[in-house]
N, C-alpha and C. Protein backbone atom coordinates (compact mmCIF):
# COMPACT_ATOMS: atom_id res chain seq x y z
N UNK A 1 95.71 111.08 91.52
CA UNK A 1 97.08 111.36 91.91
C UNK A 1 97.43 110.51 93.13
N UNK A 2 99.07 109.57 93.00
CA UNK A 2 99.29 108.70 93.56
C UNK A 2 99.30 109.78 95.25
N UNK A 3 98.95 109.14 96.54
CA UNK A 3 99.57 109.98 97.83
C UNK A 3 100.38 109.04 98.33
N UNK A 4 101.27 109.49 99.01
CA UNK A 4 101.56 108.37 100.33
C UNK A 4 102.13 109.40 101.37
N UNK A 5 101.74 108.99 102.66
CA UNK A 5 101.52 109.39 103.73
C UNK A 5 101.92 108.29 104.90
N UNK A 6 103.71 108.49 105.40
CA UNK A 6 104.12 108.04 105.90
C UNK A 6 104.39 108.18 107.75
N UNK A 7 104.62 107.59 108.93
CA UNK A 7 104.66 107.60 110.54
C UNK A 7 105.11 106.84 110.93
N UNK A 8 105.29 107.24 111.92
CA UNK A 8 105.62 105.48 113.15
C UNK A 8 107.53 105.96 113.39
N UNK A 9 108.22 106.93 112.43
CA UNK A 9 109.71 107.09 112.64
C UNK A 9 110.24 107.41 114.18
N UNK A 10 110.96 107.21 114.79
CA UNK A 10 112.12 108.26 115.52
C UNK A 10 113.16 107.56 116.37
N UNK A 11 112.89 108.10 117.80
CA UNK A 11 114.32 107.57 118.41
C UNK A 11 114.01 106.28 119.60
N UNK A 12 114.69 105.07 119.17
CA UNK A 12 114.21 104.05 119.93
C UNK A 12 115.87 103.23 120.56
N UNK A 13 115.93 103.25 121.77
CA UNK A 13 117.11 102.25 122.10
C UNK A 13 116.96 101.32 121.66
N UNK A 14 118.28 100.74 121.24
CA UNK A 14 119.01 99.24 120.65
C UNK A 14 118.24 97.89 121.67
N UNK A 15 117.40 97.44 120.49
CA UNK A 15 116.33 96.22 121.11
C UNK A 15 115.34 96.74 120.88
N UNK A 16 114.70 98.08 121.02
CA UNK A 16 113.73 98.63 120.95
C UNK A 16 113.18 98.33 119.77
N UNK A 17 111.31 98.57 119.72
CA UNK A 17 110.92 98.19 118.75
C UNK A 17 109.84 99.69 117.94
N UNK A 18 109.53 99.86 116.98
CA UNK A 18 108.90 100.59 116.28
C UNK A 18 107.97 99.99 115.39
N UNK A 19 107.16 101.01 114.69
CA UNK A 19 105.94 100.18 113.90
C UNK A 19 105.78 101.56 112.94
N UNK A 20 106.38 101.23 111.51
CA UNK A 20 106.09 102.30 110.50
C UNK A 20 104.37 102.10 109.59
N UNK A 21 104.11 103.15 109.35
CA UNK A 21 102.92 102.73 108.42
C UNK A 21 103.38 104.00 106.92
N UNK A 22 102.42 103.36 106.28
CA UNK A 22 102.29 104.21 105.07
C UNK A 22 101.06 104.10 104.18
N UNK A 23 100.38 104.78 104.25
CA UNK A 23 98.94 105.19 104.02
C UNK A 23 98.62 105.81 102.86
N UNK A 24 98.27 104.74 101.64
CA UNK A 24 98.28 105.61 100.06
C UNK A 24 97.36 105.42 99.53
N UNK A 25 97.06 106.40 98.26
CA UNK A 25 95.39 106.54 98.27
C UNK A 25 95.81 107.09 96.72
N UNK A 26 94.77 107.12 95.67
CA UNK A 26 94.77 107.25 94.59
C UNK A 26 95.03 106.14 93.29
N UNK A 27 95.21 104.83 93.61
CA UNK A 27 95.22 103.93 92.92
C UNK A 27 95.27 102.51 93.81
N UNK A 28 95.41 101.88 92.83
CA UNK A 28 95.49 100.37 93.01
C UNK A 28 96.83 99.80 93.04
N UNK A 29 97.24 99.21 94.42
CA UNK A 29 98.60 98.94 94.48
C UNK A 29 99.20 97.29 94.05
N UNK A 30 100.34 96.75 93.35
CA UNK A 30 100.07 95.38 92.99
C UNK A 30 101.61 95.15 94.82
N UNK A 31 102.62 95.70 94.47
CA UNK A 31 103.43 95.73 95.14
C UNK A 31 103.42 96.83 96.68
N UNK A 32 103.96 96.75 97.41
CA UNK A 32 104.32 98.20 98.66
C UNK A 32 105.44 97.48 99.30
N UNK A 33 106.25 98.36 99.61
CA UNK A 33 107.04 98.16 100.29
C UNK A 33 107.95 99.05 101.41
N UNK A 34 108.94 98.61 101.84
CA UNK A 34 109.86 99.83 102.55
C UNK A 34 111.01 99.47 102.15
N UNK A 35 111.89 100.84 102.00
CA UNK A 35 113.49 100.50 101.59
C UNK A 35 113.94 101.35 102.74
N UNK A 36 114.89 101.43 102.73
CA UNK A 36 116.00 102.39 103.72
C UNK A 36 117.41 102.75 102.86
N UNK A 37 117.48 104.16 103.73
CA UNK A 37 118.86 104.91 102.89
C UNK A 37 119.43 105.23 104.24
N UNK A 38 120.67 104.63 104.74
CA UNK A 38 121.66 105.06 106.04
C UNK A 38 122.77 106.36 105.32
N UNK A 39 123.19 107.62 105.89
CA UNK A 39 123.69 108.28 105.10
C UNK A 39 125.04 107.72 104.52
N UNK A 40 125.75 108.34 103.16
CA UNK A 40 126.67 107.56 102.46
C UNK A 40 126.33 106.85 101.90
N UNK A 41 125.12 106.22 102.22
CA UNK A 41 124.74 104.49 101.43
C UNK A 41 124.12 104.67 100.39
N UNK A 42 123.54 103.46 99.70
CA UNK A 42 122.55 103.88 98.46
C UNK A 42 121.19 103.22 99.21
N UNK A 43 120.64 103.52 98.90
CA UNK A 43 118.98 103.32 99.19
C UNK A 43 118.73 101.53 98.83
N UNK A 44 118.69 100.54 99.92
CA UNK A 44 117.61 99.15 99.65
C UNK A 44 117.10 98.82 100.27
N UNK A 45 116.59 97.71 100.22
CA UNK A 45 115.14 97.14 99.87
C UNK A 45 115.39 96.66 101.57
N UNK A 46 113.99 96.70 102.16
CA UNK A 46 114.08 96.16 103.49
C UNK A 46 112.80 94.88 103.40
N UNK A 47 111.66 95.48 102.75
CA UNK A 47 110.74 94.05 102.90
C UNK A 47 109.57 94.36 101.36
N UNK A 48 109.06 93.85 101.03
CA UNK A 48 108.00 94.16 99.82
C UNK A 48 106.70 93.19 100.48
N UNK A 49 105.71 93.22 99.69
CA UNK A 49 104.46 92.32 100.49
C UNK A 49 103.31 93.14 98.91
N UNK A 50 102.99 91.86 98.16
CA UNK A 50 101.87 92.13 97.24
C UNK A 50 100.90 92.15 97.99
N UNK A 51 99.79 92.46 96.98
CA UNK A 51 98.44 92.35 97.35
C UNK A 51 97.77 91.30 97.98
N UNK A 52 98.19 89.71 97.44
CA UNK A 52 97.60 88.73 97.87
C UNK A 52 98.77 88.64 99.20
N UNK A 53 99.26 89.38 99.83
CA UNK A 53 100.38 88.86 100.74
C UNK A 53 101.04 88.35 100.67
N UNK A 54 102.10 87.57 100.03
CA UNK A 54 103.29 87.11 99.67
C UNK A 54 104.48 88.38 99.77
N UNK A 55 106.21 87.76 101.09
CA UNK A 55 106.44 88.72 101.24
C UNK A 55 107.62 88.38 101.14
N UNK A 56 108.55 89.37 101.00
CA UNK A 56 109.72 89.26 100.30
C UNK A 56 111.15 90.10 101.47
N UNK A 57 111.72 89.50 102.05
CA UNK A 57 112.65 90.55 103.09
C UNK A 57 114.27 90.57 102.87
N UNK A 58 114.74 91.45 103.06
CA UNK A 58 116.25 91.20 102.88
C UNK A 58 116.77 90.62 104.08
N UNK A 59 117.59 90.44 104.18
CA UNK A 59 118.43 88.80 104.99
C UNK A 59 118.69 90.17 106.49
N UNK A 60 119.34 91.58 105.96
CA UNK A 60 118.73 92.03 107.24
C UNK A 60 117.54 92.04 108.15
N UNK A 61 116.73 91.82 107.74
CA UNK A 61 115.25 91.98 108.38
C UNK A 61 114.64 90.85 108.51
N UNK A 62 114.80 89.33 107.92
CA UNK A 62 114.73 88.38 108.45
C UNK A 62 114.49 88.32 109.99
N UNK A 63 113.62 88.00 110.36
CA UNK A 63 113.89 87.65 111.75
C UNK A 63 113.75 88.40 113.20
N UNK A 64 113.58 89.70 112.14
CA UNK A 64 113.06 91.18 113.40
C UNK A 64 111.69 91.84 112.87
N UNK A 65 111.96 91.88 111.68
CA UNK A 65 111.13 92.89 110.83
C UNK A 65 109.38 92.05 110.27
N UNK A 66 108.33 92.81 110.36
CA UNK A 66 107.51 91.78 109.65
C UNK A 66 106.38 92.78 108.86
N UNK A 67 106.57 92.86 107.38
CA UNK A 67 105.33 93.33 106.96
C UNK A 67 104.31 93.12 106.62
N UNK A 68 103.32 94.29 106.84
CA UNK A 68 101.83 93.61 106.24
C UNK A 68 101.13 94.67 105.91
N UNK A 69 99.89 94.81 104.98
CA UNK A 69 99.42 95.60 104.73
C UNK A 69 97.76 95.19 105.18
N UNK A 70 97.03 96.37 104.82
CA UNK A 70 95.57 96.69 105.19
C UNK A 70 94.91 97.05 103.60
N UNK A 71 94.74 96.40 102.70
CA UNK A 71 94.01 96.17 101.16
C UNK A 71 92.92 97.37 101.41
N UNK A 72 91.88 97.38 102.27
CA UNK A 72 90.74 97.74 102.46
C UNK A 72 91.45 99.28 102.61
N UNK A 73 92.60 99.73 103.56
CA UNK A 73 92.63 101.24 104.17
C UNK A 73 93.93 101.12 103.06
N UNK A 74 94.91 100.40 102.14
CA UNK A 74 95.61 100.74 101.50
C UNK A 74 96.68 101.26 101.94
N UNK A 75 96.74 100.50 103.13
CA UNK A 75 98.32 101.25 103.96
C UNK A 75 98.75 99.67 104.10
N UNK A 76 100.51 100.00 104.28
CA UNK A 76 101.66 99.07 104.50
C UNK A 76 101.78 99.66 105.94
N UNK A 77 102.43 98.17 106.15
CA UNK A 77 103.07 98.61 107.66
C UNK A 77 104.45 97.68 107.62
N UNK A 78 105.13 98.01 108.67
CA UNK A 78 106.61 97.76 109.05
C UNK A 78 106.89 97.66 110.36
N UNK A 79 106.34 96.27 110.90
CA UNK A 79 106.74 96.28 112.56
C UNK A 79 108.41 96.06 112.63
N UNK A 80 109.13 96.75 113.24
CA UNK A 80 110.55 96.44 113.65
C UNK A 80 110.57 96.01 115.31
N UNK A 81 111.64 94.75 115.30
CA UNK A 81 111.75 94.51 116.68
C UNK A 81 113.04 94.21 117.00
N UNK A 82 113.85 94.67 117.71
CA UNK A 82 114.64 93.89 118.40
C UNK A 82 115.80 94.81 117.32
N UNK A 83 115.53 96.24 117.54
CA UNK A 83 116.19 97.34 116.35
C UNK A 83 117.80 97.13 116.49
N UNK A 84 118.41 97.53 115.58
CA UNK A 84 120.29 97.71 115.91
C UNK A 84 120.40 99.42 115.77
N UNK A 85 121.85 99.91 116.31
CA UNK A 85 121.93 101.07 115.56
C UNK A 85 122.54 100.77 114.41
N UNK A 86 122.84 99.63 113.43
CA UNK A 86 122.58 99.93 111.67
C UNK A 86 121.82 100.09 111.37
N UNK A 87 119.98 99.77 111.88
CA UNK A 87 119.00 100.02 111.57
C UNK A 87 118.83 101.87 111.25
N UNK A 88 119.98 102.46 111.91
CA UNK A 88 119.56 103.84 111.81
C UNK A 88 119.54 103.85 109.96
N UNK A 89 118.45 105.02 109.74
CA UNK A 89 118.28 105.17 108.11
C UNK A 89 117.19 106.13 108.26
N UNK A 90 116.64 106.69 106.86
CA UNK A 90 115.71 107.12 106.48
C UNK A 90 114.89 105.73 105.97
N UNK A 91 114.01 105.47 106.03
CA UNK A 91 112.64 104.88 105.76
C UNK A 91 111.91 105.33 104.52
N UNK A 92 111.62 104.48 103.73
CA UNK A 92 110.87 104.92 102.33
C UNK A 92 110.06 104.27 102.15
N UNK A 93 108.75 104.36 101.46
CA UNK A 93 107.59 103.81 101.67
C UNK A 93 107.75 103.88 99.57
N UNK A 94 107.52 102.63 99.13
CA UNK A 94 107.35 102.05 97.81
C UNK A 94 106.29 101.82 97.61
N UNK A 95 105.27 101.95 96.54
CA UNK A 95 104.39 101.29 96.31
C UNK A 95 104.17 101.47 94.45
N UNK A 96 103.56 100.36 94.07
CA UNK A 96 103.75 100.15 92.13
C UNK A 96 102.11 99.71 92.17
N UNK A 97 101.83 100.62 91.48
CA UNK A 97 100.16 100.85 90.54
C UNK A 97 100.14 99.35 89.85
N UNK A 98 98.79 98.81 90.10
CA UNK A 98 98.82 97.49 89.74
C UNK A 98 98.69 97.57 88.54
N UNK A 99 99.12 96.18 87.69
CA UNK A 99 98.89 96.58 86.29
C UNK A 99 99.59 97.13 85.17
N UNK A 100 100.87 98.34 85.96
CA UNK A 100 101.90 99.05 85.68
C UNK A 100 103.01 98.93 86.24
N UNK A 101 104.30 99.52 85.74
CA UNK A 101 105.48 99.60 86.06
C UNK A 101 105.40 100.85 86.83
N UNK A 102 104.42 101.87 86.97
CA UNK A 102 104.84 103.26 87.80
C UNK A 102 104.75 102.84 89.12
N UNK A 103 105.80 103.42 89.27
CA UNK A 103 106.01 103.96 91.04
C UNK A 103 106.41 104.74 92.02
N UNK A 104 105.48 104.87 92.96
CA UNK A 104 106.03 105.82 93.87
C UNK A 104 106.69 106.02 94.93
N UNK A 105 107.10 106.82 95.93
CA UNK A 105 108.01 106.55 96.82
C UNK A 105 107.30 107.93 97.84
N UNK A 106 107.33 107.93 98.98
CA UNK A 106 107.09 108.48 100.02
C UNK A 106 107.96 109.49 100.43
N UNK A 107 107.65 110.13 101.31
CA UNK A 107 109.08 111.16 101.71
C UNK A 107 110.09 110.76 102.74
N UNK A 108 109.55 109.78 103.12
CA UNK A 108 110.45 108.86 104.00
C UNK A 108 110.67 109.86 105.35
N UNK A 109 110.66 108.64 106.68
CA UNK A 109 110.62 108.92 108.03
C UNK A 109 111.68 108.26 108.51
N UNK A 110 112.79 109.33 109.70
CA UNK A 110 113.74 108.82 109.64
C UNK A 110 113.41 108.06 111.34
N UNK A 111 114.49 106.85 111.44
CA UNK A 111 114.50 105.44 112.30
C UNK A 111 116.14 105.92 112.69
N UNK A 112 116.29 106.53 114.13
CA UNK A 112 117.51 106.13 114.77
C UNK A 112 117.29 105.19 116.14
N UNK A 113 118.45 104.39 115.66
CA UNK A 113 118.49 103.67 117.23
C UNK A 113 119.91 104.04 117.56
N UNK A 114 119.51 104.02 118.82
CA UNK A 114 120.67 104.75 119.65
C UNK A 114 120.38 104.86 120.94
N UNK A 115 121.37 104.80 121.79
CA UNK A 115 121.40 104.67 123.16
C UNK A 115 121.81 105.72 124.00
């Protein structure tokens, strides 16, 4: 059974930086990622990062954001730097069973910036 086991959320002033992780256990991951849901909005994509590391970011996160994962402990991470308050959102932790189309999603940790 897929887990994920997400941290690193809360309240950081504008510039401020944070560091999410997400820690999953029960299979073999090909993809992980993080999305974000700001309320009203629909839920996307903030960065993805396969197995061999190759990484994928939306044009928001360009340039602040940098992911990477740990293969061996099977956790993603999400350094944020240099935060906005649009960055405010809930945080979701993605990850797709290698091999397969299933996937899971985390319970997500919420990220306000605010002053």
């Amino acid at each position: 059974q897929v887990q994920l086991v997400e941290s690193g959320g809360g309240l950081v002033q504008p510039g401020g930086s944070l560091r999410l992780s997400c820690a999953a256990s029960g299979n073999i991951f090909s993809y992980m990622g993080w999305y974000r849901q700001a309320p009203g909005l629909q839920r996307e994509l903030v960065a993805t990062i396969t197995s061999a590391g190759s990484t994928n970011y939306a044009s928001s996160a360009k340039g602040r954001f940098t992911i990477s994962r740990d293969n061996a402990k099977n956790t993603v991470y999400l350094q944020m730097n240099n935060l906005k308050p649009e960055d405010t959102a809930v945080y979701y932790c993605n990850v797709v069973v290698q091999g397969s189309i299933r996937q899971y999603w985390g319970q997500g940790t919420q990220v306000t910036v605010s002053s």
